[in-house]
C-alpha atoms as a PDB file:
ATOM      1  CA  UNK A   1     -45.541  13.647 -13.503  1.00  0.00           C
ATOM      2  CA  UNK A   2     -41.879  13.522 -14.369  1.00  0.00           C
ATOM      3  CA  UNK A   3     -41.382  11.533 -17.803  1.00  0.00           C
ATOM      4  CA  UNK A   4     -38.132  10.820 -18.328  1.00  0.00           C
ATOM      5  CA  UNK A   5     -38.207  12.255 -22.174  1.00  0.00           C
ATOM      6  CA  UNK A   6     -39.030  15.413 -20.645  1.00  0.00           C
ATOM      7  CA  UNK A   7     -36.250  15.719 -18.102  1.00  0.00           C
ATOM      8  CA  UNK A   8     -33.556  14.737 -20.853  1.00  0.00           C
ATOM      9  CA  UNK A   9     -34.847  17.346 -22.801  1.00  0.00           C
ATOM     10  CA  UNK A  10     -34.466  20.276 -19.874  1.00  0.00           C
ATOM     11  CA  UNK A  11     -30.856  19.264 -19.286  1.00  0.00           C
ATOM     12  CA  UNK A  12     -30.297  20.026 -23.280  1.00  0.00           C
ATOM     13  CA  UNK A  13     -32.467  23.351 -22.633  1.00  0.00           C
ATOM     14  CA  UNK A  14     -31.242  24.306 -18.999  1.00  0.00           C
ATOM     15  CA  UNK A  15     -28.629  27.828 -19.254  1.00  0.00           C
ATOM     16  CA  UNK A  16     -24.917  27.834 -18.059  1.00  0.00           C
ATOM     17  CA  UNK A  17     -24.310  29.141 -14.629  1.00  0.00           C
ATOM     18  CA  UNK A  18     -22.851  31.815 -16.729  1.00  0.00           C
ATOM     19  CA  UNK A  19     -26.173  32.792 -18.363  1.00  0.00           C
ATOM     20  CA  UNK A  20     -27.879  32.607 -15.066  1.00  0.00           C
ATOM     21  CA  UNK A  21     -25.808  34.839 -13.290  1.00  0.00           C
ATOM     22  CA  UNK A  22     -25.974  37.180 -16.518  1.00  0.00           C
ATOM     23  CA  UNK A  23     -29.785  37.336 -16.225  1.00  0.00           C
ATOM     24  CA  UNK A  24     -29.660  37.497 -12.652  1.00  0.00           C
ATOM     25  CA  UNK A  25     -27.793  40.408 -12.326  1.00  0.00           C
ATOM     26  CA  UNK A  26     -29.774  41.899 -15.611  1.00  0.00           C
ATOM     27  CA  UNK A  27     -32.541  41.747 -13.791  1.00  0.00           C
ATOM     28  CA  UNK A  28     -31.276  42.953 -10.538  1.00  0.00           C
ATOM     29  CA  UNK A  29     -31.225  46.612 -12.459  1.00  0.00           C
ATOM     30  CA  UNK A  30     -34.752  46.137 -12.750  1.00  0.00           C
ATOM     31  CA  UNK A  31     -35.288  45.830  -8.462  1.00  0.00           C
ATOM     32  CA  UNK A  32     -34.441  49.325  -7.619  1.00  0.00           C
ATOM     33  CA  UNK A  33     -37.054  51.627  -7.486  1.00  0.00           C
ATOM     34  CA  UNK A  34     -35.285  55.025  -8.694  1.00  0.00           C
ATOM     35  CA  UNK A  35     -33.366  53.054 -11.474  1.00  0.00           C
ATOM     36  CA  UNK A  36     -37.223  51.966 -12.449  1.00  0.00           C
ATOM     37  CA  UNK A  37     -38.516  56.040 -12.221  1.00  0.00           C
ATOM     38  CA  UNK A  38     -35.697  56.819 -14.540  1.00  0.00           C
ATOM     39  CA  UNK A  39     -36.346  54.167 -16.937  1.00  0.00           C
ATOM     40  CA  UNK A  40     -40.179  54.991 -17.085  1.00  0.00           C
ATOM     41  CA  UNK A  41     -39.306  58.873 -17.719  1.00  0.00           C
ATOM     42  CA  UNK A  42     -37.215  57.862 -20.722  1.00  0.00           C
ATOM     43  CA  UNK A  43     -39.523  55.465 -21.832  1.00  0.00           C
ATOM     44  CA  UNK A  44     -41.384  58.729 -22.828  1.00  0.00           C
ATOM     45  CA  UNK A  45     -38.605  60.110 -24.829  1.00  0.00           C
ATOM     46  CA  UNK A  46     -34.964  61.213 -24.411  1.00  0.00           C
ATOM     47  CA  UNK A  47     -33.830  63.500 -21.182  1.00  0.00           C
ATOM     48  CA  UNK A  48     -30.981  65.252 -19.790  1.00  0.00           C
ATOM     49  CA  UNK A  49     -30.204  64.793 -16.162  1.00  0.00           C
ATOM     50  CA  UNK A  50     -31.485  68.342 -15.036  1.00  0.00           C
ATOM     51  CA  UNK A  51     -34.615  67.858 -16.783  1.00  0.00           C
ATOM     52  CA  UNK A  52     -34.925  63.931 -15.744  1.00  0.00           C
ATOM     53  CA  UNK A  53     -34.215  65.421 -12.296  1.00  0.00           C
ATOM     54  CA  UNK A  54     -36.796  67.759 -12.215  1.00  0.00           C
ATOM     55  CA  UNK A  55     -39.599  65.073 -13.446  1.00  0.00           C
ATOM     56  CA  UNK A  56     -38.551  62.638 -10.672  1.00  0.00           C
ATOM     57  CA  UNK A  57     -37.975  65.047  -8.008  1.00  0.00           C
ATOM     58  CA  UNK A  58     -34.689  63.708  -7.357  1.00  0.00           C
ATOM     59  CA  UNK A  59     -30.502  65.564  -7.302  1.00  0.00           C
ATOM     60  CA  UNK A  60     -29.184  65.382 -10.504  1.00  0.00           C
ATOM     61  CA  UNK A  61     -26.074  63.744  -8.392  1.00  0.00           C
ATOM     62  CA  UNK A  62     -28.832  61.191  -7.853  1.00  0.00           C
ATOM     63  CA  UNK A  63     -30.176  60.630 -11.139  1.00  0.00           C
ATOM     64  CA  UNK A  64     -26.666  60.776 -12.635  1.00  0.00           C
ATOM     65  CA  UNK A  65     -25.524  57.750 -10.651  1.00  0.00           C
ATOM     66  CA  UNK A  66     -28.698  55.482 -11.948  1.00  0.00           C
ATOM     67  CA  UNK A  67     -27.739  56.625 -15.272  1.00  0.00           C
ATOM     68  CA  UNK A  68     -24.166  55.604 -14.502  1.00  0.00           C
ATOM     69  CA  UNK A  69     -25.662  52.172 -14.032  1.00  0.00           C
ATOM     70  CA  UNK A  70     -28.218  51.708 -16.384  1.00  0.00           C
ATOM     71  CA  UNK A  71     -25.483  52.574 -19.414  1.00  0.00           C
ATOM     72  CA  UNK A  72     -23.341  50.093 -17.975  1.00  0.00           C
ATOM     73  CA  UNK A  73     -25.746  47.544 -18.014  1.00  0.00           C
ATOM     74  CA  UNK A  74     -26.832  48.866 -21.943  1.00  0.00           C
ATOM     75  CA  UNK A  75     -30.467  49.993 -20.852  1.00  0.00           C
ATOM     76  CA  UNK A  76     -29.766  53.261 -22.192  1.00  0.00           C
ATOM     77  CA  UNK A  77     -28.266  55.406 -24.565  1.00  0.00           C
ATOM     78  CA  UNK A  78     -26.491  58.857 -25.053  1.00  0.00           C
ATOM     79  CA  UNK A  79     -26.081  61.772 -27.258  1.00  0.00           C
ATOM     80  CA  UNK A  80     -24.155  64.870 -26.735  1.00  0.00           C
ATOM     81  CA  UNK A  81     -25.574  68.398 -28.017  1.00  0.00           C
ATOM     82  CA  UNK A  82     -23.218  71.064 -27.327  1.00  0.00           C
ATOM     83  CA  UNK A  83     -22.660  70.562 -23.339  1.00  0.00           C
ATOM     84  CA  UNK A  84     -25.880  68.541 -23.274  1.00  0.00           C
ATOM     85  CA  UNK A  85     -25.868  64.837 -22.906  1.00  0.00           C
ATOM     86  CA  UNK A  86     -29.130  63.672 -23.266  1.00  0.00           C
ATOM     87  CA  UNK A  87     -30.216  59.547 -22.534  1.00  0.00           C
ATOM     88  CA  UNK A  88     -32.881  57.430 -23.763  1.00  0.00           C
ATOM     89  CA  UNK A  89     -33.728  54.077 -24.024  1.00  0.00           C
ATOM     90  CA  UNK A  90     -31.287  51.818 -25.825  1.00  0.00           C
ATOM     91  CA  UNK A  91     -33.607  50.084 -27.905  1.00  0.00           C
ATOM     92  CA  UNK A  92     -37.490  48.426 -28.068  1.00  0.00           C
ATOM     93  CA  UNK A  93     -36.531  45.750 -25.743  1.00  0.00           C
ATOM     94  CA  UNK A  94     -35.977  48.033 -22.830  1.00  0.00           C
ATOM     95  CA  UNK A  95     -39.312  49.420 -23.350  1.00  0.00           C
ATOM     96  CA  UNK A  96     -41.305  46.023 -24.313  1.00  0.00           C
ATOM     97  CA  UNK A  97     -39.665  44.622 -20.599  1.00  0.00           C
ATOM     98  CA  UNK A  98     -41.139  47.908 -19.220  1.00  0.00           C
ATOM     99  CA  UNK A  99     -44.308  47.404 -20.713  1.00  0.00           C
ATOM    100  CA  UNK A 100     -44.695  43.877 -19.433  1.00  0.00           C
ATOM    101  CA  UNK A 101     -44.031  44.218 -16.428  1.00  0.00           C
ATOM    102  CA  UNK A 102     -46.178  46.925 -15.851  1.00  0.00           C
ATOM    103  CA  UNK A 103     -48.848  44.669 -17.715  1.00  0.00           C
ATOM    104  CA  UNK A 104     -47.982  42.065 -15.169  1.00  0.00           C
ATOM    105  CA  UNK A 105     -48.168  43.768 -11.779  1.00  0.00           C
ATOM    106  CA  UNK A 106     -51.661  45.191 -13.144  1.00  0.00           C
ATOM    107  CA  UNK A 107     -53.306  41.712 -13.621  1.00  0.00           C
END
């Protein structure tokens, strides 16, 4: 049942298209199965591509480009060490949305 109260008070709640479309394509980093592999392997701790590439059995070319996007979309983190870069997670939330989802999926 629809009370009116309750309708006026979703319009106050409801995001901007902006928002929307900002948590739409957040999310849409989350739908790709090797972005998901790379995540999980830093979830673990911090990685360089060649080792990150050897855990998920993919090119570094490969796991380079998913890196590519996950920084640009602030999921992850660097830090250089000589001619090392190494990634990680770029903070608790990244894991915590990992977490939960994976909670999810296994109810």
């Amino acid at each position: 049942m629809c009370v009116m109260a309750d309708c006026c008070k979703l319009t106050k709640e409801m995001l901007s298209e902006e928002k929307i479309c900002d948590l739409a394509d957040f999310y849409k980093v989350f739908g790709d199965s090797s972005r998901l592999k790379v995540l999980w392997a830093l979830h673990h701790g911090e990685l360089c591509v060649t080792h990150l590439a050897e855990q998920l059995g993919m090119t570094a070319p490969a796991v380079s480009h998913q890196l590519k996007m996950l920084r640009q979309s602030h999921l992850v983190r660097t830090r250089r060490s000589g001619r090392n870069i190494y990634y990680r997670l770029a903070d608790d939330h990244v894991q915590k949305i990992l977490e939960l989802g994976l909670e999810h999926t296994e109810e």
